[in-house]
PDB file of N, CA and C in Angstrom:
ATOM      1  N   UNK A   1      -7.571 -60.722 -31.869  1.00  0.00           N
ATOM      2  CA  UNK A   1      -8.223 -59.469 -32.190  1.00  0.00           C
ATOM      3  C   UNK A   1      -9.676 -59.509 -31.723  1.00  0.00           C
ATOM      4  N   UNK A   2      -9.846 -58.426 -30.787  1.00  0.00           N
ATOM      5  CA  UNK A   2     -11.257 -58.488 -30.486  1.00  0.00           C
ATOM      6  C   UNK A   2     -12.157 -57.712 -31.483  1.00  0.00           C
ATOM      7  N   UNK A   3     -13.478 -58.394 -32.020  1.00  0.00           N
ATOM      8  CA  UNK A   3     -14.245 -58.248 -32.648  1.00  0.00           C
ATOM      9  C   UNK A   3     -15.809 -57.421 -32.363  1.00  0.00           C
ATOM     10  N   UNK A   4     -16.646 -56.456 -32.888  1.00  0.00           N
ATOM     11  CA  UNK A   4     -17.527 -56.173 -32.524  1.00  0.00           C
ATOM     12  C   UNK A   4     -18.894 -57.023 -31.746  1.00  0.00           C
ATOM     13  N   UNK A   5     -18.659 -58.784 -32.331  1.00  0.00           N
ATOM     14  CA  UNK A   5     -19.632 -59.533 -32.188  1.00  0.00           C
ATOM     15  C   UNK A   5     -18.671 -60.020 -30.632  1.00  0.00           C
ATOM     16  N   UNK A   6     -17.346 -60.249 -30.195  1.00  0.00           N
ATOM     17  CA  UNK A   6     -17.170 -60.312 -29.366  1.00  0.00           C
ATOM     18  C   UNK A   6     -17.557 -59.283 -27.643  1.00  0.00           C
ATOM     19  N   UNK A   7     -17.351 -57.999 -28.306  1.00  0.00           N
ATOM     20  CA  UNK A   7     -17.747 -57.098 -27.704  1.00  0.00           C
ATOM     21  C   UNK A   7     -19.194 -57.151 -27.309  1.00  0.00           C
ATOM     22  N   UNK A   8     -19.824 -56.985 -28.108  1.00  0.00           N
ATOM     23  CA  UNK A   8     -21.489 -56.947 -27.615  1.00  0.00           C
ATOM     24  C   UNK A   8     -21.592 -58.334 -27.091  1.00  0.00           C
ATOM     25  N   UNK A   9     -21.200 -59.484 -27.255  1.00  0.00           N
ATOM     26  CA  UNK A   9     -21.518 -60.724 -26.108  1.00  0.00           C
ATOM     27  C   UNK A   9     -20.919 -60.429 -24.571  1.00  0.00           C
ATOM     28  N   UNK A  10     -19.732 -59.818 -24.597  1.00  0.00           N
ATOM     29  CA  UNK A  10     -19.148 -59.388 -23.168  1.00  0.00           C
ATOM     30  C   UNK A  10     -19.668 -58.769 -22.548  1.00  0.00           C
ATOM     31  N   UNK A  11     -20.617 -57.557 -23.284  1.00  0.00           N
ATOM     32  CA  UNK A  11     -21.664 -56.545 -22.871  1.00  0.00           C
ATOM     33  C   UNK A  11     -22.796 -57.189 -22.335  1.00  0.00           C
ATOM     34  N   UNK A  12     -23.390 -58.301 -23.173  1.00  0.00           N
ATOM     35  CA  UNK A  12     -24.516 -58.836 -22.999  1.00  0.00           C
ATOM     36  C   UNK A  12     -24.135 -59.470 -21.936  1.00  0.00           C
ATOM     37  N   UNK A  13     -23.556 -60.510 -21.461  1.00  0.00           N
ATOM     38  CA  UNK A  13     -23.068 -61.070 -20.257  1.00  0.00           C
ATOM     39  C   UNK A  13     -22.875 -60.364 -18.985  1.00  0.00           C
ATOM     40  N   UNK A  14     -22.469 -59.364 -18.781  1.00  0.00           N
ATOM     41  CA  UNK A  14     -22.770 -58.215 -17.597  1.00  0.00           C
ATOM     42  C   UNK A  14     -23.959 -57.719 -17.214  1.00  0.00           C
ATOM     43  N   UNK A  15     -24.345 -57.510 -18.656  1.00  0.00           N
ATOM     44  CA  UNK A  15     -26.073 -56.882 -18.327  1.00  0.00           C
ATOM     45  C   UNK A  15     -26.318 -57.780 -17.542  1.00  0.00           C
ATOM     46  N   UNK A  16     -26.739 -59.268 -18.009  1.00  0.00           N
ATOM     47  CA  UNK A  16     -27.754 -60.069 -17.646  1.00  0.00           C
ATOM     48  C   UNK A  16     -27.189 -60.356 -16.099  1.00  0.00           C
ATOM     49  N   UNK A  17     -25.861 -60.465 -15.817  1.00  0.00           N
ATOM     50  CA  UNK A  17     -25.267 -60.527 -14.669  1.00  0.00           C
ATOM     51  C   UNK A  17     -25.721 -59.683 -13.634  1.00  0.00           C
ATOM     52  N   UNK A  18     -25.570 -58.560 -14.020  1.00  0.00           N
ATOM     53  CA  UNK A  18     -25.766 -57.115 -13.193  1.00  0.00           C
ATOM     54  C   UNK A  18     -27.414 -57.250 -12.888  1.00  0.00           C
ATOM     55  N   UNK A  19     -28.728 -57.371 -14.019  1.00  0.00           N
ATOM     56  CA  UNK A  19     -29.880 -57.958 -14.150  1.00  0.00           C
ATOM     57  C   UNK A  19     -29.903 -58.694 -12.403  1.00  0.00           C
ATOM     58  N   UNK A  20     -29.540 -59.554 -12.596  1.00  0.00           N
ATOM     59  CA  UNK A  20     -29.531 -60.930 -11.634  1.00  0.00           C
ATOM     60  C   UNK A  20     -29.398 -60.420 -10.491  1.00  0.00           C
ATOM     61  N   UNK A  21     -28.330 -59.414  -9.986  1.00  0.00           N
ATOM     62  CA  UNK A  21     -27.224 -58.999  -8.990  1.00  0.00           C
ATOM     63  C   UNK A  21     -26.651 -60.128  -8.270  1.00  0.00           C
ATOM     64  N   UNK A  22     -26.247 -60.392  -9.173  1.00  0.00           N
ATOM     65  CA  UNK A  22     -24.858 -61.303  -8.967  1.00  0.00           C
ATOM     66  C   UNK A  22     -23.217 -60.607  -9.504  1.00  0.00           C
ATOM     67  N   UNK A  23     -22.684 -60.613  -8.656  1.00  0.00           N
ATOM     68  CA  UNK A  23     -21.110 -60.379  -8.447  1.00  0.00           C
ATOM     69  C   UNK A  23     -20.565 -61.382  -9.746  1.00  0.00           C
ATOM     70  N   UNK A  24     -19.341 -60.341  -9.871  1.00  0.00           N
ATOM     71  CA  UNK A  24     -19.043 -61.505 -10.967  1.00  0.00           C
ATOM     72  C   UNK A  24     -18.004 -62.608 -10.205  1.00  0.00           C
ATOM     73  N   UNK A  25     -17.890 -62.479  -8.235  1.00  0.00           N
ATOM     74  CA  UNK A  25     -17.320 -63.663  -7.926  1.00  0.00           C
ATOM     75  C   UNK A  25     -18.598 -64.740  -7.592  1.00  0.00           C
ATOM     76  N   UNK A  26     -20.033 -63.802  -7.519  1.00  0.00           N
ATOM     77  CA  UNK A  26     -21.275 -64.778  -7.484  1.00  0.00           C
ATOM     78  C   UNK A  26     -21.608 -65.282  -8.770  1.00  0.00           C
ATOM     79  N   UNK A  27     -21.022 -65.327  -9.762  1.00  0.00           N
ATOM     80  CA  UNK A  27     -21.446 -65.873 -11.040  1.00  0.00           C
ATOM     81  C   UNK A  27     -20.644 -66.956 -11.361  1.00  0.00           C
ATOM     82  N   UNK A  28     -19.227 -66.427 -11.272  1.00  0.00           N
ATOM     83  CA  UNK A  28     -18.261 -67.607 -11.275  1.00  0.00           C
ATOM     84  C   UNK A  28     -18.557 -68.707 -10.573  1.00  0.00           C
ATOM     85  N   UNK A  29     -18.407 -69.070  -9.412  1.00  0.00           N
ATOM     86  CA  UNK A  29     -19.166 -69.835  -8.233  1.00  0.00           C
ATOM     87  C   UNK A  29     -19.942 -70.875  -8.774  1.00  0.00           C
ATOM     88  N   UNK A  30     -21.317 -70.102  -9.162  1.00  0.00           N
ATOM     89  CA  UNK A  30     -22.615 -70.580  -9.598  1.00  0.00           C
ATOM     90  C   UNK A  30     -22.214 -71.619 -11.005  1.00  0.00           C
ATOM     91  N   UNK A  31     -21.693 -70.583 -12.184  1.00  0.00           N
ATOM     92  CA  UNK A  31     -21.091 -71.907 -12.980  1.00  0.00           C
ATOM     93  C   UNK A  31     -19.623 -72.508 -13.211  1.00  0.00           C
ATOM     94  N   UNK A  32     -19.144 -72.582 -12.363  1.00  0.00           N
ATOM     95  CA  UNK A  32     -17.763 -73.138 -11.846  1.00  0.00           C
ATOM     96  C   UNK A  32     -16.807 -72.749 -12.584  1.00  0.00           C
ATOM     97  N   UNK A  33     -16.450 -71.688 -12.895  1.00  0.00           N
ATOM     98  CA  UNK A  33     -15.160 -71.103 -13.375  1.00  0.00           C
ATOM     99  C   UNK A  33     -14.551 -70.326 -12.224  1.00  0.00           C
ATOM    100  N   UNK A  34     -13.295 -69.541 -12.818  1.00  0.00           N
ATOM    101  CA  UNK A  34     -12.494 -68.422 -11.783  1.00  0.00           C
ATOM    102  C   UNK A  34     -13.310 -67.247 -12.078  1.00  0.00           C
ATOM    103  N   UNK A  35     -12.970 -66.053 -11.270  1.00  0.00           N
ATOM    104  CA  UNK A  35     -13.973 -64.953 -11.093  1.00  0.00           C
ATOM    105  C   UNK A  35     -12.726 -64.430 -12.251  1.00  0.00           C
ATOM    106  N   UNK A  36     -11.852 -64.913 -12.158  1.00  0.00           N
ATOM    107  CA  UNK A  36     -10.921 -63.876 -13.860  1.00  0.00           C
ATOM    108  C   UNK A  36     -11.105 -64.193 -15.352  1.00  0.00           C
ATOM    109  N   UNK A  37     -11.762 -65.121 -15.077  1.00  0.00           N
ATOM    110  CA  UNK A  37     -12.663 -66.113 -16.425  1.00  0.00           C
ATOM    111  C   UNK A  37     -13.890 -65.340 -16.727  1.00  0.00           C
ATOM    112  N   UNK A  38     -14.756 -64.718 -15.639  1.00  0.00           N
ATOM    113  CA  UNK A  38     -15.652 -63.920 -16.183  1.00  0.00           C
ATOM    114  C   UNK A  38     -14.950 -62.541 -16.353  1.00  0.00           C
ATOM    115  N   UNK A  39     -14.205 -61.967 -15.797  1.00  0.00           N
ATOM    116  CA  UNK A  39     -13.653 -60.584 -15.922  1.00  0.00           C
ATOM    117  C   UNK A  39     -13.479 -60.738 -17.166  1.00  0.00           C
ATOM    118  N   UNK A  40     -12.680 -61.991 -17.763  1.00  0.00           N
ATOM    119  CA  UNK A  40     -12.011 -61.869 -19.275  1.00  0.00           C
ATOM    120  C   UNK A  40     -12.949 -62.009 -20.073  1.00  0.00           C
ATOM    121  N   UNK A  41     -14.381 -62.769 -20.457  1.00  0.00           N
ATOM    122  CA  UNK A  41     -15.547 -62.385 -20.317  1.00  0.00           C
ATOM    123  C   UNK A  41     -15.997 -61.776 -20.844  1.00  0.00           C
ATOM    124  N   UNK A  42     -15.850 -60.475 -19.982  1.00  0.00           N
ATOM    125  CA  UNK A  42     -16.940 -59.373 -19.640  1.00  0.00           C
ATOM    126  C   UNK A  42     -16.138 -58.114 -20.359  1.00  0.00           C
ATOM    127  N   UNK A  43     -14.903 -58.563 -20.228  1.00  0.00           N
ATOM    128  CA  UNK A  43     -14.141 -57.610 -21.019  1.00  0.00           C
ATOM    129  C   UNK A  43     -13.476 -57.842 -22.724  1.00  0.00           C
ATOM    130  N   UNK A  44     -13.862 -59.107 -23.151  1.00  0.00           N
ATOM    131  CA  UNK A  44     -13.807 -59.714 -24.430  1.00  0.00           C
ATOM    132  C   UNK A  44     -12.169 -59.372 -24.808  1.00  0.00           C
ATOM    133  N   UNK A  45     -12.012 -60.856 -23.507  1.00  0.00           N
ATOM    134  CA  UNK A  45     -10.404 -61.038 -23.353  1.00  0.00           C
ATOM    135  C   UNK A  45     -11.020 -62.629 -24.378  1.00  0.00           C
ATOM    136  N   UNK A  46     -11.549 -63.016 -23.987  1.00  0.00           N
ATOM    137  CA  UNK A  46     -11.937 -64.092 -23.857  1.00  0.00           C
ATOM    138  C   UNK A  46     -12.922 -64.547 -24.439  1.00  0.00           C
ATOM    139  N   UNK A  47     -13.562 -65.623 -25.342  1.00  0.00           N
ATOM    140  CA  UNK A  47     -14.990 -65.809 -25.966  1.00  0.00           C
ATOM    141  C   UNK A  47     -15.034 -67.649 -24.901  1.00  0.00           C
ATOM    142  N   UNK A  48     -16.301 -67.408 -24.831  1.00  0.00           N
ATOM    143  CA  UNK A  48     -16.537 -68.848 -23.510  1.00  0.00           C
ATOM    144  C   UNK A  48     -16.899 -70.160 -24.709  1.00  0.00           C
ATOM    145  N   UNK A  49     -16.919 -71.220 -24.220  1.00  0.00           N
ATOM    146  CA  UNK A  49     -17.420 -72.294 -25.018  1.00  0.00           C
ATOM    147  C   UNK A  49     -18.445 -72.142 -24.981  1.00  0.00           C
ATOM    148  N   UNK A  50     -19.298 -73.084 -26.036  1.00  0.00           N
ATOM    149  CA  UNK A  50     -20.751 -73.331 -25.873  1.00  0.00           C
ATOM    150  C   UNK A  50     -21.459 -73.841 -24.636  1.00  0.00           C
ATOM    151  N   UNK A  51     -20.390 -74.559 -23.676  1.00  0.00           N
ATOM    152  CA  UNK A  51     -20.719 -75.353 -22.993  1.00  0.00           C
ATOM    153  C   UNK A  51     -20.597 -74.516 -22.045  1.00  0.00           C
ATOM    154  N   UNK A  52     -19.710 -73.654 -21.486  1.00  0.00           N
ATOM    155  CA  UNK A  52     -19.588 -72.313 -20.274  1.00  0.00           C
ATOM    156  C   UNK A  52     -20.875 -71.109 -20.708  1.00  0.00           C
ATOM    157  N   UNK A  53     -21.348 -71.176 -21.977  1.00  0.00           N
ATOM    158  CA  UNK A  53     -21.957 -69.991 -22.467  1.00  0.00           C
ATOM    159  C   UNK A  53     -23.240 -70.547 -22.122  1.00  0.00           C
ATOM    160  N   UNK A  54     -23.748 -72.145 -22.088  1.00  0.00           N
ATOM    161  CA  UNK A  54     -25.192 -72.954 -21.564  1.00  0.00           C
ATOM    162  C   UNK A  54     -25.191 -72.328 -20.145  1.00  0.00           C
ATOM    163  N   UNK A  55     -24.521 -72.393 -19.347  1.00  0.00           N
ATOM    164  CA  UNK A  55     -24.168 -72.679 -17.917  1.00  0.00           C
ATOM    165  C   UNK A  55     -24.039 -70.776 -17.787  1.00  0.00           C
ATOM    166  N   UNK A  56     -23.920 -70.318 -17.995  1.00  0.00           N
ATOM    167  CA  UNK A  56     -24.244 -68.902 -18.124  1.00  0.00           C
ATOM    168  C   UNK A  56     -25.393 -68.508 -18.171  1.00  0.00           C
ATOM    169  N   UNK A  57     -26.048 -68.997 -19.078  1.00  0.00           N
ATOM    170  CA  UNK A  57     -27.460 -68.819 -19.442  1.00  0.00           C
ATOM    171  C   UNK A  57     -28.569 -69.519 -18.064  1.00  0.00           C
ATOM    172  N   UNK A  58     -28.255 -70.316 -18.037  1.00  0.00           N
ATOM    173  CA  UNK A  58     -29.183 -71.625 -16.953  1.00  0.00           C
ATOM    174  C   UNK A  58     -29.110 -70.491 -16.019  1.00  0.00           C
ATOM    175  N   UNK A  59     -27.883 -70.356 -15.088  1.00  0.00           N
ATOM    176  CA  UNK A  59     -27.429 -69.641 -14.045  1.00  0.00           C
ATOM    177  C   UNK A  59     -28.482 -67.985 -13.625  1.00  0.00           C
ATOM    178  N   UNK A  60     -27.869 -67.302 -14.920  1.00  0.00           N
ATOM    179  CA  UNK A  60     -28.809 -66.601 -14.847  1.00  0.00           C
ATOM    180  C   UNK A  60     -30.797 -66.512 -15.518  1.00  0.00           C
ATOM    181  N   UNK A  61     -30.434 -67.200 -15.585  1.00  0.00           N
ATOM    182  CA  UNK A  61     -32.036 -67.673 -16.004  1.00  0.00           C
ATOM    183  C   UNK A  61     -32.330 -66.846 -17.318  1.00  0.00           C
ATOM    184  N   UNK A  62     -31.158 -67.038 -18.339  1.00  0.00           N
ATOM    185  CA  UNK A  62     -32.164 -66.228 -19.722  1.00  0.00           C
ATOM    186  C   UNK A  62     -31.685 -67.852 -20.500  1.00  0.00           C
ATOM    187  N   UNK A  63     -32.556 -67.205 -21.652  1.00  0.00           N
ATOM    188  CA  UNK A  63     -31.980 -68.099 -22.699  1.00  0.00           C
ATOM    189  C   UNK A  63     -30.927 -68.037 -23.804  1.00  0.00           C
ATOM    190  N   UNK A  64     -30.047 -68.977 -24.120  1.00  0.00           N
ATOM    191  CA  UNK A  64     -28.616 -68.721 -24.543  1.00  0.00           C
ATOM    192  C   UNK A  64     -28.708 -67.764 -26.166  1.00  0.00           C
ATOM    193  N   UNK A  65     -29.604 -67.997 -26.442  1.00  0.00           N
ATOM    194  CA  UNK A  65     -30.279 -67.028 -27.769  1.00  0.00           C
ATOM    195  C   UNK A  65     -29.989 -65.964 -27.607  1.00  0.00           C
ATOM    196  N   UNK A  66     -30.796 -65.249 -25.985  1.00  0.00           N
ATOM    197  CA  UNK A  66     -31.191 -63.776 -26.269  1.00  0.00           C
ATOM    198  C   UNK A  66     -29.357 -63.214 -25.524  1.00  0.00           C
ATOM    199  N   UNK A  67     -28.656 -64.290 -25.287  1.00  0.00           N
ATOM    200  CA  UNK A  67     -26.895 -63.808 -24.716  1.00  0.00           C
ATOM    201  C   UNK A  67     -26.154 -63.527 -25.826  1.00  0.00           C
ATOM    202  N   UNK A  68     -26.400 -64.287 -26.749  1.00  0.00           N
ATOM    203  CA  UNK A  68     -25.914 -64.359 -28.701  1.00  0.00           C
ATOM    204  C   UNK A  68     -26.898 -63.431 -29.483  1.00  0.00           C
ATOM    205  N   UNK A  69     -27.684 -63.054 -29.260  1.00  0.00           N
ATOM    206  CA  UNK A  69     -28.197 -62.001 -29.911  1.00  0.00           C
ATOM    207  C   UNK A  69     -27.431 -60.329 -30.146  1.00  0.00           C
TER     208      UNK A  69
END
């Protein structure tokens, strides 16, 4: 069941993506997942580990705080 707190992280993850202009096959790439790993993502198929959600953050240069906010 997708959740509101899931939703607004999937949201937040595009912004900062889109922010960047990076593709979401230029994001995948950058922190080594499939480009359907961010689709699922972005569409809160999916919630990432802590450890994919660091590597998200680095990538695009925010901090993992203001992605969980």
């Amino acid at each position: 069941m997708t959740t509101k707190k899931d939703l607004r992280l999937a949201k937040t993850i595009k912004k900062y993506r889109k922010q960047a202009g990076f593709t979401q096959e230029v994001l995948s790439i950058k922190v080594g997942v499939s480009e359907k790993y961010i689709q699922y993502l972005e569409s809160a198929k999916r919630t990432p580990s802590l450890k994919v959600l660091r590597k998200i953050s680095s990538v695009l240069n925010v901090e993992t705080k203001d992605i969980l906010s």
